[in-house]
Protein backbone atom coordinates (compact mmCIF):
# COMPACT_ATOMS: atom_id res chain seq x y z
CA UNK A 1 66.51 -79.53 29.78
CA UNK A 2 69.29 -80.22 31.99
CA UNK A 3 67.97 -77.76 34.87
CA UNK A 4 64.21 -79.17 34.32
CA UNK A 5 65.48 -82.74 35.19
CA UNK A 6 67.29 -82.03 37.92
CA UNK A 7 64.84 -79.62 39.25
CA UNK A 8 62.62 -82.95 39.24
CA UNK A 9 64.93 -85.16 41.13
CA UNK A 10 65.20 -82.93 43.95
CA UNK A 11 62.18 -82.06 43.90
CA UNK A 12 60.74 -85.53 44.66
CA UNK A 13 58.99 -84.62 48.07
CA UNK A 14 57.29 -81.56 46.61
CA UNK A 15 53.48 -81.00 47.35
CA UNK A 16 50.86 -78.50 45.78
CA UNK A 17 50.35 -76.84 49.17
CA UNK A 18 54.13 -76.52 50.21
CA UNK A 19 55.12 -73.16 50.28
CA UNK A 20 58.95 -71.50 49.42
CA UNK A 21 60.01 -71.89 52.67
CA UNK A 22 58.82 -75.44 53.12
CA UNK A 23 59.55 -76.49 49.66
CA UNK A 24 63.54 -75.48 49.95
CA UNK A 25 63.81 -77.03 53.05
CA UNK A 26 62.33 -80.27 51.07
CA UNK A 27 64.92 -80.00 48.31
CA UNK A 28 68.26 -79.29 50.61
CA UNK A 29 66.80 -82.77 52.50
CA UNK A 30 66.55 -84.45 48.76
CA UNK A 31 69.76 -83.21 47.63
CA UNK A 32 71.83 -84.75 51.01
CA UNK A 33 70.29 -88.05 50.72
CA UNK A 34 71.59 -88.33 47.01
CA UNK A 35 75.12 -87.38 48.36
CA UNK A 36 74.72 -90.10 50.77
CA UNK A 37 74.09 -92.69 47.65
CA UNK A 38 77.60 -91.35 45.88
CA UNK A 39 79.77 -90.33 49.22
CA UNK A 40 79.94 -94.17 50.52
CA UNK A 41 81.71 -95.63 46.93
CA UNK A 42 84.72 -94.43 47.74
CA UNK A 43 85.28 -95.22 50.96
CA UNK A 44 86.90 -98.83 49.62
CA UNK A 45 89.62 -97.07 48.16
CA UNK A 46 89.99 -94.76 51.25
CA UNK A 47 90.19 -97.61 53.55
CA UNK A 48 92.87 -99.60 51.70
CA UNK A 49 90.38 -102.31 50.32
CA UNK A 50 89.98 -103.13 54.53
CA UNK A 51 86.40 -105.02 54.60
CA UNK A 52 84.24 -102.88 56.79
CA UNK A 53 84.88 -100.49 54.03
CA UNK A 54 83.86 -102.66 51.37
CA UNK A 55 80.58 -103.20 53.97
CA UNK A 56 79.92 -99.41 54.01
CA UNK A 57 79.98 -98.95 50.30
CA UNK A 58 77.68 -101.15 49.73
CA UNK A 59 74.98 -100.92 52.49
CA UNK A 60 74.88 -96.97 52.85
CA UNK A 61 74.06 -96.34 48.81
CA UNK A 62 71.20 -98.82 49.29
CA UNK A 63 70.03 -97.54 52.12
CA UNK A 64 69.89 -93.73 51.15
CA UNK A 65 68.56 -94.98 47.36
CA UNK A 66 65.47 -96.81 49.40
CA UNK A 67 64.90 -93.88 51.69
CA UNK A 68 64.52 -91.47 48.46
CA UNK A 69 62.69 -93.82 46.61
CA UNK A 70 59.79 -94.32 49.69
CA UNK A 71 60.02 -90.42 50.01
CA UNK A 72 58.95 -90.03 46.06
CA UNK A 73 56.16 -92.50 46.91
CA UNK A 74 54.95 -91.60 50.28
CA UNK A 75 55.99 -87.80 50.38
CA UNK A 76 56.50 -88.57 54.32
CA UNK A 77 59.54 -85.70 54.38
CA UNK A 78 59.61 -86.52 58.52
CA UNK A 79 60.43 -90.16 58.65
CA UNK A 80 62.79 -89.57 55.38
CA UNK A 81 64.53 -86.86 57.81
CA UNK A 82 64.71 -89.73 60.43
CA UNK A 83 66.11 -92.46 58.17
CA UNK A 84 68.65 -89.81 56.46
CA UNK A 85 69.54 -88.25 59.86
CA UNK A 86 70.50 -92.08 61.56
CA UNK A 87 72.32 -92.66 58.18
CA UNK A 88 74.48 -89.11 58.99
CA UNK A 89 75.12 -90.18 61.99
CA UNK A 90 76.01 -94.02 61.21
CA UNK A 91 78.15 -93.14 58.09
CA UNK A 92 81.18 -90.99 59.36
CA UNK A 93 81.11 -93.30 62.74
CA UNK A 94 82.09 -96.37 60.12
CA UNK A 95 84.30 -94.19 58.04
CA UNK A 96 86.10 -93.86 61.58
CA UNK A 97 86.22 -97.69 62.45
CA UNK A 98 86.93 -98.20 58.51
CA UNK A 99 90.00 -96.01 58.81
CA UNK A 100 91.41 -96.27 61.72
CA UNK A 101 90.20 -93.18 63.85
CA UNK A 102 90.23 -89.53 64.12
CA UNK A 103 93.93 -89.22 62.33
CA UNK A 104 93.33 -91.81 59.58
CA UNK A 105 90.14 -90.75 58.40
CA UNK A 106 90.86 -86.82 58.49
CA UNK A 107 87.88 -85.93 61.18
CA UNK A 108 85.27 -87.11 59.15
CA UNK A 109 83.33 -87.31 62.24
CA UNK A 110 82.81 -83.52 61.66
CA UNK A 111 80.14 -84.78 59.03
CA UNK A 112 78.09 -86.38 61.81
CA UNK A 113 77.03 -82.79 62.69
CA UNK A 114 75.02 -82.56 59.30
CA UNK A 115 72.41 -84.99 61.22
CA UNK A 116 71.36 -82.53 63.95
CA UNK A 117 71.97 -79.88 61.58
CA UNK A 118 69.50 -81.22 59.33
CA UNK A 119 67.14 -82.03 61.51
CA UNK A 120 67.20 -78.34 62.52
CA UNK A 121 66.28 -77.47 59.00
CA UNK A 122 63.76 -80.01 58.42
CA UNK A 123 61.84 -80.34 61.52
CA UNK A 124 62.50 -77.17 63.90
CA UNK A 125 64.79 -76.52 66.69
CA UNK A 126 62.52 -78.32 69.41
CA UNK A 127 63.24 -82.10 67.59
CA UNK A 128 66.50 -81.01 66.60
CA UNK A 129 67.76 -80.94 70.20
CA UNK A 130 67.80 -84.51 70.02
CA UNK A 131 69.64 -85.02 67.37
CA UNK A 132 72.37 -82.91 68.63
CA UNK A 133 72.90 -84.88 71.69
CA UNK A 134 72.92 -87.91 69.55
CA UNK A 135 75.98 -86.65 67.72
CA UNK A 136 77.66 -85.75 70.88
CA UNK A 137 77.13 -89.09 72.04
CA UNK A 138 78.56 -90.84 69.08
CA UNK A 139 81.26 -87.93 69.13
CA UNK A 140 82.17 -89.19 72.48
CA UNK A 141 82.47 -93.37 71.63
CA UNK A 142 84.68 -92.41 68.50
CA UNK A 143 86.80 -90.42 70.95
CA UNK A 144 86.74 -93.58 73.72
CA UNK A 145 87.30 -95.79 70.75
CA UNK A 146 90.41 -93.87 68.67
CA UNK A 147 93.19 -95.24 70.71
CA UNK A 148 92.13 -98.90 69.79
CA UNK A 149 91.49 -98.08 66.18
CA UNK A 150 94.08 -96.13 65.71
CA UNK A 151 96.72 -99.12 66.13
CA UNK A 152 95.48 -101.26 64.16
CA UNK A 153 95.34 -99.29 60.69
CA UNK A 154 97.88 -97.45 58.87
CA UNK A 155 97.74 -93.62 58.06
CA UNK A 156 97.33 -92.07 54.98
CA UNK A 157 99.92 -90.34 53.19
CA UNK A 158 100.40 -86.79 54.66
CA UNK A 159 99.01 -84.97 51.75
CA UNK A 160 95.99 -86.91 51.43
CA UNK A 161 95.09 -86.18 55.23
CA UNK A 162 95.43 -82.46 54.34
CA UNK A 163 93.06 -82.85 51.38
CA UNK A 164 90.62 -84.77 53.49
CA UNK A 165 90.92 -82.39 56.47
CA UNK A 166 89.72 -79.69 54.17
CA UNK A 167 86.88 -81.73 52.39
CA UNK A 168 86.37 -82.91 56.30
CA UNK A 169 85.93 -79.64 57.41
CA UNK A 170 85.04 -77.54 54.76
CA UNK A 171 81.82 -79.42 53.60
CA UNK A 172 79.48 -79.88 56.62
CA UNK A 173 80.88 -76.21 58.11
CA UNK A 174 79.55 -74.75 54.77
CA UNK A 175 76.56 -76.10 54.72
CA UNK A 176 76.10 -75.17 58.49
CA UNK A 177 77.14 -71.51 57.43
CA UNK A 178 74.98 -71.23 54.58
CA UNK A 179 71.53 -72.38 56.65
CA UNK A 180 72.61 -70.23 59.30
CA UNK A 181 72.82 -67.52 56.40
CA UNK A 182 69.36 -68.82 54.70
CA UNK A 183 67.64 -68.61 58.69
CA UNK A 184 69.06 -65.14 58.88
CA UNK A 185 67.29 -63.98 55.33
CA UNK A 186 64.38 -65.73 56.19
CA UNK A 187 64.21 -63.81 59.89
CA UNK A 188 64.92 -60.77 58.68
CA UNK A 189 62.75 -61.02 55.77
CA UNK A 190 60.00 -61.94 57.94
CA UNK A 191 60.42 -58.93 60.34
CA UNK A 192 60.37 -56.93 57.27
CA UNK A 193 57.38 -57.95 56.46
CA UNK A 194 56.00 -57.83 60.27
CA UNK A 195 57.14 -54.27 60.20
CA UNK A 196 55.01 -52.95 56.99
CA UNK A 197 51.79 -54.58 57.87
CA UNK A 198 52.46 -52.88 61.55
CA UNK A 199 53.22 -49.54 60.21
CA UNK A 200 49.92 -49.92 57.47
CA UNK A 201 47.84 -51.03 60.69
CA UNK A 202 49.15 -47.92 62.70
CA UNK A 203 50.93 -44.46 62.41
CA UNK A 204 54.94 -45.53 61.97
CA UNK A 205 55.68 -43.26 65.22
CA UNK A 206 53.66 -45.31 67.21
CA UNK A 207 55.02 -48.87 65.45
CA UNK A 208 58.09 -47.28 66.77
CA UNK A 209 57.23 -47.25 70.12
CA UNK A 210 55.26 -50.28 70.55
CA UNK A 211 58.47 -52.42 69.05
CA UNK A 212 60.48 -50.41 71.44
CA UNK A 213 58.29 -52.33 74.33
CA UNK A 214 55.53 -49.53 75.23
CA UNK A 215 52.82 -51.66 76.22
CA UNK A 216 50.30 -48.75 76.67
CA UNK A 217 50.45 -45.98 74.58
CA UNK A 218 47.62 -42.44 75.28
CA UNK A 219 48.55 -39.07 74.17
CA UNK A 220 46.38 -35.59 73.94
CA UNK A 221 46.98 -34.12 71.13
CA UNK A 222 45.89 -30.57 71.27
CA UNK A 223 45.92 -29.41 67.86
CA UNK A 224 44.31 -31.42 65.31
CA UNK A 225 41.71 -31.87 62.66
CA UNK A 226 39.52 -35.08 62.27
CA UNK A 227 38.15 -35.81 59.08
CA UNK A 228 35.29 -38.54 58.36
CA UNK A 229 33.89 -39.22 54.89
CA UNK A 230 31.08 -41.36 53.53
CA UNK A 231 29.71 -42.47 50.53
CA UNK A 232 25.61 -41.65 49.79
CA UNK A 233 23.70 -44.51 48.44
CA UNK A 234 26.82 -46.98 49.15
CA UNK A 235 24.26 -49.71 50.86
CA UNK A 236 21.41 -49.32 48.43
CA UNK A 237 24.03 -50.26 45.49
CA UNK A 238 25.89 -53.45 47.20
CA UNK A 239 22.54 -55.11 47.27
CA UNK A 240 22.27 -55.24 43.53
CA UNK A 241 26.23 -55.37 42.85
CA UNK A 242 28.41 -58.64 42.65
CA UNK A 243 30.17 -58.62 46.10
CA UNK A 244 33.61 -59.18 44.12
CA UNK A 245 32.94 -56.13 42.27
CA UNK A 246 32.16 -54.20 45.40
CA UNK A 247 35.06 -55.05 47.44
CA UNK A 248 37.45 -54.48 44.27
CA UNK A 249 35.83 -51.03 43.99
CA UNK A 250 36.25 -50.16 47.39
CA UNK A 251 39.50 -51.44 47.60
CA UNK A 252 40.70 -49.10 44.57
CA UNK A 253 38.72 -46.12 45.82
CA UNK A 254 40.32 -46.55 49.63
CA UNK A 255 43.61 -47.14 47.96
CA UNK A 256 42.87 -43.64 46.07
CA UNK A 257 42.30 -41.75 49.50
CA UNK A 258 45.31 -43.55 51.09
CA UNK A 259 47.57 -42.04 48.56
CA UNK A 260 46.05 -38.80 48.44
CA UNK A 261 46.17 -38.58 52.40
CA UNK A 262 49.89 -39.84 52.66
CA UNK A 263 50.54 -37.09 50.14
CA UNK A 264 49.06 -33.89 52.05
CA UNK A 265 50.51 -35.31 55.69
CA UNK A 266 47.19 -36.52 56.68
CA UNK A 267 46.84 -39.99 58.99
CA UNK A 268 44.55 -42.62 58.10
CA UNK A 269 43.24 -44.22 61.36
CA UNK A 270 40.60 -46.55 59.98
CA UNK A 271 38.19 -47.78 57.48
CA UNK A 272 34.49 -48.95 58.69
CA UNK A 273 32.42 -50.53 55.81
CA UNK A 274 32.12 -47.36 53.44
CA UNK A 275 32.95 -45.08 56.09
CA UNK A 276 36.89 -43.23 56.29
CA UNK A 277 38.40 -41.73 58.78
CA UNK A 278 41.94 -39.66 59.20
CA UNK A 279 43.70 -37.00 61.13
CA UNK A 280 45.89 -34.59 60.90
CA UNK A 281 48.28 -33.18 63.64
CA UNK A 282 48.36 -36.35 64.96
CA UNK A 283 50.47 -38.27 66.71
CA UNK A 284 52.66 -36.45 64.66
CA UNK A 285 52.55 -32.41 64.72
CA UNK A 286 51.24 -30.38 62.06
CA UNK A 287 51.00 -26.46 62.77
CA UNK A 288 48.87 -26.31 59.01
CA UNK A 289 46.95 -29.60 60.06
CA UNK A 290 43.41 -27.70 58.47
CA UNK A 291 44.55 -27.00 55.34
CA UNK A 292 46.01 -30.12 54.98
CA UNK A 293 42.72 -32.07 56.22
CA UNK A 294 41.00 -29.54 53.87
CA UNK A 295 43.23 -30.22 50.94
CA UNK A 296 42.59 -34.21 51.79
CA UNK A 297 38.85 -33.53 51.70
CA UNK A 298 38.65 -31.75 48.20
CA UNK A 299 40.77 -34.13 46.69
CA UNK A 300 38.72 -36.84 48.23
CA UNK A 301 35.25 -35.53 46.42
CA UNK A 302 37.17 -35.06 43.10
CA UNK A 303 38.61 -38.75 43.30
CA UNK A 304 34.77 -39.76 43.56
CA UNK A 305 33.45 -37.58 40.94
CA UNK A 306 36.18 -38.93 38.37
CA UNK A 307 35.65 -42.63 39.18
CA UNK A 308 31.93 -42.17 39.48
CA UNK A 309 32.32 -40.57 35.86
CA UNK A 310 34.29 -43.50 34.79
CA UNK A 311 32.58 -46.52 36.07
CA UNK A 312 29.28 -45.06 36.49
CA UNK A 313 28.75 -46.02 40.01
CA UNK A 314 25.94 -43.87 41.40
CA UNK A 315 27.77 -43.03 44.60
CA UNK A 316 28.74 -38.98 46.20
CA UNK A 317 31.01 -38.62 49.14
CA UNK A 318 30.08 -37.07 52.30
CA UNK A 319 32.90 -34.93 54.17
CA UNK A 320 32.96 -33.88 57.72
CA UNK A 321 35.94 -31.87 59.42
CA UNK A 322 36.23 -30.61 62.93
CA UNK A 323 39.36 -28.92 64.69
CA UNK A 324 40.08 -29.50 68.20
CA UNK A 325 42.22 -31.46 70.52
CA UNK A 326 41.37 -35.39 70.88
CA UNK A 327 42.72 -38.40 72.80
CA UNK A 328 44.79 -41.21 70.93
CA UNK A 329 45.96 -44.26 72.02
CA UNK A 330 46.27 -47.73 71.11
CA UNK A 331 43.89 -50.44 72.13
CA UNK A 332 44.05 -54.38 71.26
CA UNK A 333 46.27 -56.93 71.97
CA UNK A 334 45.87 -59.09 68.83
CA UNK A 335 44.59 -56.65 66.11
CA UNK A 336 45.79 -53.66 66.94
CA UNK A 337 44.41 -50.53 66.49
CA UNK A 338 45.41 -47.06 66.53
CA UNK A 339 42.21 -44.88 67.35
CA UNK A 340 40.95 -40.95 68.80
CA UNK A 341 38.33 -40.40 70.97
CA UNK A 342 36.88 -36.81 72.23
CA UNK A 343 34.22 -34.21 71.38
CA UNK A 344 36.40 -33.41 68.13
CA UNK A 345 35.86 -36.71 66.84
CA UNK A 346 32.30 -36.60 67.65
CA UNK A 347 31.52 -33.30 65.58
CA UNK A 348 33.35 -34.38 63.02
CA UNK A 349 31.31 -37.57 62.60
CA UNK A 350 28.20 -35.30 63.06
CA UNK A 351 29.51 -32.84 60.15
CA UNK A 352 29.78 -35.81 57.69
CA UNK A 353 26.35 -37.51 58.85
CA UNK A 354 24.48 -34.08 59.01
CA UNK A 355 26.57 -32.87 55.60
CA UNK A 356 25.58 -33.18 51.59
CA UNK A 357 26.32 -35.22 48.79
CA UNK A 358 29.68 -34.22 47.30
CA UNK A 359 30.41 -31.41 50.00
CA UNK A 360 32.20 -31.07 52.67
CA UNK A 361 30.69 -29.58 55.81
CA UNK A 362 32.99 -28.26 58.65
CA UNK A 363 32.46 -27.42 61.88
CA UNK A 364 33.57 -23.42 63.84
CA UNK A 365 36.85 -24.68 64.98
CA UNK A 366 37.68 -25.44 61.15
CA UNK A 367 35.98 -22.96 59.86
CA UNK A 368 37.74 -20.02 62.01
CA UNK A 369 41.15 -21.85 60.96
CA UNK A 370 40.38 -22.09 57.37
CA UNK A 371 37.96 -18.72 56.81
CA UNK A 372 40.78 -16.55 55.27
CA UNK A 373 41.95 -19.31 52.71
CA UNK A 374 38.30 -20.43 51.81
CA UNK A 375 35.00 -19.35 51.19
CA UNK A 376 32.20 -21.30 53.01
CA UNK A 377 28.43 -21.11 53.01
CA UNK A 378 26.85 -20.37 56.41
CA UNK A 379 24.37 -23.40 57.36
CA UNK A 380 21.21 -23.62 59.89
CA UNK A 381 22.81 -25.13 63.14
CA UNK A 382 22.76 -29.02 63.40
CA UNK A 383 22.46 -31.18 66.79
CA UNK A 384 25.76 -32.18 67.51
CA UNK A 385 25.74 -35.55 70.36
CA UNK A 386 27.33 -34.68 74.16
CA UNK A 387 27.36 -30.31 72.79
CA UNK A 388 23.93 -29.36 71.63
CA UNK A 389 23.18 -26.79 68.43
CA UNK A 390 26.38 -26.01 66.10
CA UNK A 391 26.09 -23.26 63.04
CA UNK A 392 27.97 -25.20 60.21
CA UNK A 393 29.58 -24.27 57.09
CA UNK A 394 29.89 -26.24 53.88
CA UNK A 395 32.83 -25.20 51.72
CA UNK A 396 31.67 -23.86 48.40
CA UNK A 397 31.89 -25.48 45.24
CA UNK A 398 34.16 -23.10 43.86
CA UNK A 399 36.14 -21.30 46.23
């Protein structure tokens, strides 16, 4: 009950739309402009009963209660920053003429830091600037100003200095430290994040070089094999499917192949509509990169014949593998993209275009890689784009 009430009173400024970040920033805002309602009561007793204390307890409270009170009507979190930062600023400068300078009032100056510190939090480093150079220039008139106050109000005991020296100190240089902390989590948090949609966009090798500064990255890589798959019938079924249930199923199928490919060393380089494509043996080596595209492909067609079985989706997967060496590199600036180009590529696309349902068709430079480890059905040659007639196999159904 207790948590749930004071959860609402700093939570005052909080919108629908405000996200974690946002939302925090909000409540550390709330929570210093109640501290300013409570922190000016006992500057009377500080200041000896002198008036201008007496002046400072009572204006500042009213003045911090109002700005809170606008902010729970208007949600305007910007001018409450701008009210709340002025009041920063304005309240340690009077504690200073209240008590009689730097030495009577224990550096409470220090807390006039909070206001550009603040403003850092709640409106970004670019506004905060200002706000900084305000507090220098107040800084700088309580300096000028010290030796006049300074004789004309008596100290405070020795020990209470030293308690108000730490409080002085302590307080606004913690709160400093710990948004400099929360910034930090938040950064690296963020990179984090940066860093595994990156490395699920591209291979991680080449994430690895492009954050290193490579701005142009083109390799051969002369030992691979390509693999391209495609469901039959996929179009004909989306027109008489809810597109929420189509996207859902292809997002679980894809998700399916991902797993399986990560799990025999293959690459996934992209996804077009219905259409899948991988690698492997590149960019990274792989001296058994057919049997491991192979592997891929078989446990690709038995992924679709159990979910076809289970959801009764009329769909079959095409496969298509070629061996060869290809060209990758990365191309985009803002979505980038990881891709191969070569005659490999293009017989592989032709073996899963030119295959059969729920096969996979391969192309010579597989099939002389693969012919001692499975058996394969020889198949009339098929037009292959940019090469001309190719003899094909199709890897049979029980090997």
């Amino acid at each position: 009950m207790l948590v749930s009430r004071l959860t609402g009173l700093i939570g005052i400024a909080d919108e629908r739309d405000d996200d974690d970040d946002l939302r925090l920033r909000k409540r550390v805002g709330v929570a210093a402009g109640y501290v300013l309602v409570i922190a000016p009561l006992q500057l009377p007793f500080l200041s000896g009963g002198l008036a201008l204390g007496w002046v400072v307890a009572a204006t500042m409270p009213i003045i911090s209660a109002a700005n809170l009170l606008n902010l729970a009507r208007t949600k305007r979190f910007d001018r409450y920053v701008t009210i709340l930062g002025a009041s920063v600023l304005a309240f340690p400068a009077a504690i200073e003429l209240a008590l009689g300078g730097l030495n009577g009032s224990s550096a409470a100056i220090v807390f006039a830091f909070l206001s550009p510190v603040l403003a850092l939090l709640a409106l970004g480093p670019r506004r905060a600037t200002a706000w900084f150079v305000a507090f220098l220039a107040v800084l700088v008139g309580v300096i000028l100003l010290d030796p006049i106050l300074s004789s004309r109000v008596e100290p405070q005991p020795y020990p209470m200095r030293l308690v108000w020296y730490f409080a002085n100190l302590a307080v606004p240089l913690g709160f400093t430290f710990a948004l400099l902390r929360y910034t930090d989590i938040r950064r690296r948090h963020a990179e984090a994040r940066s860093e595994e949609l990156l490395t699920n966009a591209i291979p991680a090798s080449i994430a690895v070089r492009l954050k290193r500064g490579e701005s142009r990255i083109a390799e051969t890589y002369p030992e691979t094999t390509v693999l391209f798959a495609d469901l039959e019938g996929f179009t004909p079924w989306t027109r008489q499917t809810d597109p929420d249930h189509v996207v859902a199923f292809l997002d679980d199928l894809f998700s399916r192949f991902d797993v399986l490919a990560a799990r025999h060393g293959v690459e996934k380089i992209k996804t077009v509509g219905d259409a899948y494509m991988a690698v492997a043996g590149a960019p990274e080596p792989n001296a058994e990169h057919a049997p491991s595209a192979m592997e891929l492909a078989r446990g690709m067609i038995a992924t679709v014949a159990e979910v076809r079985e289970l959801s009764s989706v009329p769909l079959a997967l095409r496969v298509g593998l070629a061996s060869g060496p290809v060209v990758g590199g990365v191309i985009g600036q803002r979505r980038i993209l990881f891709d191969l180009w070569g005659d490999t590529v293009n017989t592989a696309d032709r073996m899963q275009s030119g295959g059969v349902p729920d096969r996979i068709q391969v192309a010579p430079t597989t099939h002389a890689l693969l012919s001692d480890r499975y058996a394969f059905e020889e198949r009339e040659p098929i037009d292959v784009k940019g090469i001309g007639p190719m003899t094909t196999y199709l890897l049979r159904a029980d090997p």
